[in-house]
N, C-alpha and C. Protein backbone atom coordinates (compact mmCIF):
# COMPACT_ATOMS: atom_id res chain seq x y z
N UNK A 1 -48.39 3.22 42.62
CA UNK A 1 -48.98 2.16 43.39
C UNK A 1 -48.13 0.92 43.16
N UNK A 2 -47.76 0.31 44.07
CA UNK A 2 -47.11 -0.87 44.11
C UNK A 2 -47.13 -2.22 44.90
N UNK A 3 -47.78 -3.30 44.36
CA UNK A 3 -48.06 -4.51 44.72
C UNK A 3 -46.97 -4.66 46.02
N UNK A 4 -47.92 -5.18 47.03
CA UNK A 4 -46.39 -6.29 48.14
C UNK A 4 -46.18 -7.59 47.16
N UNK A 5 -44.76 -7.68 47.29
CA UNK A 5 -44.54 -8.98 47.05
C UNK A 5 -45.29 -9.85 48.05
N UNK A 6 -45.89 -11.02 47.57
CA UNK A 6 -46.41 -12.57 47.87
C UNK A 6 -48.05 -12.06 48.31
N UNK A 7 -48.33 -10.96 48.22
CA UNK A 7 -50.01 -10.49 48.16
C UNK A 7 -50.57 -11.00 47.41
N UNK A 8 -51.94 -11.74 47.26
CA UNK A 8 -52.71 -12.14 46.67
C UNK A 8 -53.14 -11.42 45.30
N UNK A 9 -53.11 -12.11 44.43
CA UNK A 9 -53.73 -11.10 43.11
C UNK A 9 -54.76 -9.89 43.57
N UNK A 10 -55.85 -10.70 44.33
CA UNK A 10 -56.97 -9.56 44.25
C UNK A 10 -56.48 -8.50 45.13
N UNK A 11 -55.62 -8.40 45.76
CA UNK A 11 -54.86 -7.01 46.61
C UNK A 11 -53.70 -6.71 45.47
N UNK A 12 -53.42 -6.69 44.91
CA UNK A 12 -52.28 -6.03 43.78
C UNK A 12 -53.26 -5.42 42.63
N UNK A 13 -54.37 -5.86 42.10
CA UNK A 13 -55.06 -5.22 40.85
C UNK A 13 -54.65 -5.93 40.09
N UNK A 14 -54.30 -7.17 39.88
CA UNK A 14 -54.14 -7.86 38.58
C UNK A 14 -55.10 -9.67 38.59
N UNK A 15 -55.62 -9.58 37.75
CA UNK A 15 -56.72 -10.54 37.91
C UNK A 15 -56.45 -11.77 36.95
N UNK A 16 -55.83 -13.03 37.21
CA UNK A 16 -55.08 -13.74 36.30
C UNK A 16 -53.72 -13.45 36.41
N UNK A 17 -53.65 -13.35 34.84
CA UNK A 17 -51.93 -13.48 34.43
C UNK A 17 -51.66 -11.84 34.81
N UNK A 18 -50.14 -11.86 35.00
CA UNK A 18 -49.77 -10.12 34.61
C UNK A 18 -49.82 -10.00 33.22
N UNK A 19 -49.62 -9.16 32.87
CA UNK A 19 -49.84 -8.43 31.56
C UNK A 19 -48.06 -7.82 30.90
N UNK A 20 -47.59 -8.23 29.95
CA UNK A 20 -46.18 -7.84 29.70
C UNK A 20 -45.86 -6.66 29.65
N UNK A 21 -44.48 -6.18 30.27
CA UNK A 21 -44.45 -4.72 30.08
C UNK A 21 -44.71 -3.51 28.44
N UNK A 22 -44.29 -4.66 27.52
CA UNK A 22 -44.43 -4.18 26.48
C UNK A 22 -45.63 -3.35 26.03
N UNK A 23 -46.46 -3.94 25.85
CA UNK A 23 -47.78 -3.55 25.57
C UNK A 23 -48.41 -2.27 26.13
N UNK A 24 -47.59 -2.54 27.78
CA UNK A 24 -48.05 -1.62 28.53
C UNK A 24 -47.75 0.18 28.73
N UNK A 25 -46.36 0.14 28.28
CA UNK A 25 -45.33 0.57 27.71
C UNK A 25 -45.70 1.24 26.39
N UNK A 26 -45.87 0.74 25.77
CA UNK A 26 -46.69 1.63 24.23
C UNK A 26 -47.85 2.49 24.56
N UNK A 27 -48.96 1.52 25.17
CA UNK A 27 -49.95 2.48 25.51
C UNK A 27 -49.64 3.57 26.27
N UNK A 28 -48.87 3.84 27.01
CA UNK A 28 -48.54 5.04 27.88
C UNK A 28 -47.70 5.80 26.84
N UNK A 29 -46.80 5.58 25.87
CA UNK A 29 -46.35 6.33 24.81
C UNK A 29 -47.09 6.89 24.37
N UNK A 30 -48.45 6.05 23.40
CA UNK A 30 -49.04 6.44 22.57
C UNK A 30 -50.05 7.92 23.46
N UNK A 31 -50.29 7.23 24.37
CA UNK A 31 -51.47 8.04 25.32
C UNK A 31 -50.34 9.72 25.56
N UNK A 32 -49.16 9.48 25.91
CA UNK A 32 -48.51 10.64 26.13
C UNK A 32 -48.50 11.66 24.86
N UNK A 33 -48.33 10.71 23.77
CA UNK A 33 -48.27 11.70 22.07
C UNK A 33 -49.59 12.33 22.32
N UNK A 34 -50.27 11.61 22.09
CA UNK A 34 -51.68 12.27 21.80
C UNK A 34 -52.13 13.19 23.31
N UNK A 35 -51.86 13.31 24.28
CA UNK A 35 -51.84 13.97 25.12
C UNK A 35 -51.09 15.64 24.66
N UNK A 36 -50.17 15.13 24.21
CA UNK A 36 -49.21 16.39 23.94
C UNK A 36 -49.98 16.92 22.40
N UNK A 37 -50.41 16.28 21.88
CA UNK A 37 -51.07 17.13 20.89
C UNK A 37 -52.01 18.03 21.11
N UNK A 38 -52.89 17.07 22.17
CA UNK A 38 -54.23 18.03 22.65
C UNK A 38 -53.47 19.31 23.48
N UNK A 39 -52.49 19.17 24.26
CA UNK A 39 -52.24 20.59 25.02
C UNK A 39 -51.59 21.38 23.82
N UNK A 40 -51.34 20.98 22.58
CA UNK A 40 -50.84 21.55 21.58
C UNK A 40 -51.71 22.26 20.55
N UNK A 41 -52.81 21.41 20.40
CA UNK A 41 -53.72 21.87 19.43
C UNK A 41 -55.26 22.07 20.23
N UNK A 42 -55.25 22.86 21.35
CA UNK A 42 -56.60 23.10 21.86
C UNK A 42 -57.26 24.27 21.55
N UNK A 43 -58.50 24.07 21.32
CA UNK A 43 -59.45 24.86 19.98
C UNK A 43 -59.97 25.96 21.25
N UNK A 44 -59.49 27.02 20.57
CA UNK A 44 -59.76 28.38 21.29
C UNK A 44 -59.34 28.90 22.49
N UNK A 45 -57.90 28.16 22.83
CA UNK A 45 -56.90 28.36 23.92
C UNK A 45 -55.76 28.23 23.55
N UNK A 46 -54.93 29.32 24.15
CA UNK A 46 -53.75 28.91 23.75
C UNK A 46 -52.84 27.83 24.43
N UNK A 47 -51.78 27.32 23.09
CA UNK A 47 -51.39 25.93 23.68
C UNK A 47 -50.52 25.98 25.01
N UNK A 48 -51.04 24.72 25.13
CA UNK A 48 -49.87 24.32 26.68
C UNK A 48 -48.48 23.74 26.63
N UNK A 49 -47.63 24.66 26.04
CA UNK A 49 -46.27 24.27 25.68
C UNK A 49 -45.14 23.58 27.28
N UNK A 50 -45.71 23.93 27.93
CA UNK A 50 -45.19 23.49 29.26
C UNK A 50 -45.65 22.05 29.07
N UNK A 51 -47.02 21.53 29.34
CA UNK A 51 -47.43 20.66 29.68
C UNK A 51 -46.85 19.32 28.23
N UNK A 52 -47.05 19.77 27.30
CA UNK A 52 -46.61 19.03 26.30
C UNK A 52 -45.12 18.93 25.91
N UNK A 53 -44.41 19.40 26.66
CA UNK A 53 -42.97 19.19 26.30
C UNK A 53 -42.95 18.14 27.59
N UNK A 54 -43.33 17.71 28.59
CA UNK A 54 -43.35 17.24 29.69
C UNK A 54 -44.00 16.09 29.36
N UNK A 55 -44.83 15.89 28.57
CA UNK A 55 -45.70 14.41 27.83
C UNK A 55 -44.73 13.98 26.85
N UNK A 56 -44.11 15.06 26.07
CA UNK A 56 -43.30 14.56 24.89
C UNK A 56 -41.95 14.04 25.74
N UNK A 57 -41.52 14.03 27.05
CA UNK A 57 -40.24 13.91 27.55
C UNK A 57 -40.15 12.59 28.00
N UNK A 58 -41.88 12.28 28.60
CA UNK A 58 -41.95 11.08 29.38
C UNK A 58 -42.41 9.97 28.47
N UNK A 59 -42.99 10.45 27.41
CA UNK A 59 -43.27 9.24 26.08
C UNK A 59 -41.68 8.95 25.81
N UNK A 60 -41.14 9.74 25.69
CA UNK A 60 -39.50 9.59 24.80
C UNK A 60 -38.83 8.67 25.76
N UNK A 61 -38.90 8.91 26.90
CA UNK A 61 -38.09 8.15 27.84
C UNK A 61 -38.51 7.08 28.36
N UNK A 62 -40.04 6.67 28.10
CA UNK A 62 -40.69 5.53 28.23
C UNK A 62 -40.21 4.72 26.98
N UNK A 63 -40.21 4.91 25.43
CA UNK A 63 -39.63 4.59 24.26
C UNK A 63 -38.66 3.94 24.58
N UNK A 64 -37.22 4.75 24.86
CA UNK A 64 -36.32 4.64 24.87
C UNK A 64 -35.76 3.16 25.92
N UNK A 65 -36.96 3.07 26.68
CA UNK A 65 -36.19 2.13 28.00
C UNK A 65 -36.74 1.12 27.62
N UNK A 66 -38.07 1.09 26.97
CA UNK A 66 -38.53 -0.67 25.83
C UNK A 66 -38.52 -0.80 24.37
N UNK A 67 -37.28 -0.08 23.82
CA UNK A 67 -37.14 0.12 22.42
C UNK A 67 -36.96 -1.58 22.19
N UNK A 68 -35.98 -1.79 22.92
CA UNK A 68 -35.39 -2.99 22.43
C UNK A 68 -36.29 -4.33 22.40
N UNK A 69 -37.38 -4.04 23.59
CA UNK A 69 -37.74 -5.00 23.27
C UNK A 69 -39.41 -5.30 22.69
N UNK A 70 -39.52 -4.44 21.84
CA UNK A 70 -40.67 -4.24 20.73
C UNK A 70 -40.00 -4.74 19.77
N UNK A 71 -41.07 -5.18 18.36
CA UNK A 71 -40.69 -5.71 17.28
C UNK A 71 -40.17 -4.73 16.28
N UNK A 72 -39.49 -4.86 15.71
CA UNK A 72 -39.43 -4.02 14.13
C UNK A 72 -40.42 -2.56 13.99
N UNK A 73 -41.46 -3.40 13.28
CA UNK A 73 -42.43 -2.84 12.74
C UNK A 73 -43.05 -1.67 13.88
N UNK A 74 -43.54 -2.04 15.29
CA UNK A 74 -44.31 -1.60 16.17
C UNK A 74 -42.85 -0.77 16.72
N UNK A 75 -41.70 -0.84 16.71
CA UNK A 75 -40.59 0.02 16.87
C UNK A 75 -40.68 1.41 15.85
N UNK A 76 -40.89 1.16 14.85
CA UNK A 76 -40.38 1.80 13.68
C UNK A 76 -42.07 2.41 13.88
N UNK A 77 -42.94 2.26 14.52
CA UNK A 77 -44.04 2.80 14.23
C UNK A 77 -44.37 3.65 15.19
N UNK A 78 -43.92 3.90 16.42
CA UNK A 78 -43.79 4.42 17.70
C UNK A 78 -42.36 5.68 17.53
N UNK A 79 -41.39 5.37 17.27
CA UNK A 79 -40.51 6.12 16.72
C UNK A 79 -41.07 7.38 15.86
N UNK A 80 -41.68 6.97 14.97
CA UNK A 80 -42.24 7.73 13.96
C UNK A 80 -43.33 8.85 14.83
N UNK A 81 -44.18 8.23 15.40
CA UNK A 81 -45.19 8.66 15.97
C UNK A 81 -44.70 10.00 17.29
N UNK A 82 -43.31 9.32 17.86
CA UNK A 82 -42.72 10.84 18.41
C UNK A 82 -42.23 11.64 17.76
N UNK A 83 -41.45 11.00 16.51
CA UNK A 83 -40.72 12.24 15.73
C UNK A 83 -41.67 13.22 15.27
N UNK A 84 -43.23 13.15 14.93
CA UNK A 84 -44.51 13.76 14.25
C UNK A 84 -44.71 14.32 15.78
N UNK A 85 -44.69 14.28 16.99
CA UNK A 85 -45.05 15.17 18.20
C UNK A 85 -44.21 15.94 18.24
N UNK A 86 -42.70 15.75 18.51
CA UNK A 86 -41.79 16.82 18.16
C UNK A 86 -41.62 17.58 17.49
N UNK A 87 -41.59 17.19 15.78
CA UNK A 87 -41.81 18.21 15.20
C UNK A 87 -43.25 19.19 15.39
N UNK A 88 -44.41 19.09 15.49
CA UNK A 88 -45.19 19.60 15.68
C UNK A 88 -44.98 19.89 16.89
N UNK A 89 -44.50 20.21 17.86
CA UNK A 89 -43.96 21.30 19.28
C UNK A 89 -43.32 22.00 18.49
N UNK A 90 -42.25 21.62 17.80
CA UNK A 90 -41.20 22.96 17.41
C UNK A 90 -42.03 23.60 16.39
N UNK A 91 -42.57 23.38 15.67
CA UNK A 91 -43.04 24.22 14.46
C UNK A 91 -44.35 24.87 15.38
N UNK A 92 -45.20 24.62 16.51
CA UNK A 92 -46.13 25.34 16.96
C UNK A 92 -45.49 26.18 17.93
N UNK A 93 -44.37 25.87 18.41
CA UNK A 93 -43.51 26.88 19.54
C UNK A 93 -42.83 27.50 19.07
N UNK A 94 -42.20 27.57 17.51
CA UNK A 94 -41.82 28.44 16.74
C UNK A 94 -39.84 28.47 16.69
N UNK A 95 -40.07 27.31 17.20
CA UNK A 95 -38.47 27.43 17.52
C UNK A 95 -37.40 27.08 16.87
């Protein structure tokens, strides 16, 4: 979905200020990890290795395109947080 340029706030969905990409950007990381866990670790089905390599691809590449401009800490904490999805794909896909 994408705003027209010079449209009124209340026709774009943003109410006030915009909101920085940053922030916005993590949450869709974070939401993709934990996405890929659940198709990874679902209780009494087997996992969805398709679907979670496809969450783990688009968190990584969402990462990768606002690494730079996150802080330190919230860098180094997001980083971490894919390297723990990845490894847990490979060690549940056996590879």
């Amino acid at each position: 979905m994408s705003a027209r340029v010079g449209a009124p706030a209340e026709t774009t969905g943003f109410q006030g200020a915009i909101p920085a990409v940053e922030p916005l950007a993590s949450e869709v990381v974070a939401t993709l990890a934990l996405a890929a866990h659940a198709y990874l670790d679902s209780e009494g089905r087997e996992p969805d290795y398709p679907s979670a390599e496809v969450a783990i691809d688009i968190a990584t590449a969402a990462f990768e395109r606002v690494k730079e401009r996150l802080g330190p800490e919230e860098r180094l904490a997001m980083a971490q947080m894919l390297t723990e999805t990845r490894m847990t794909f490979v060690r549940k896909r056996g590879m």
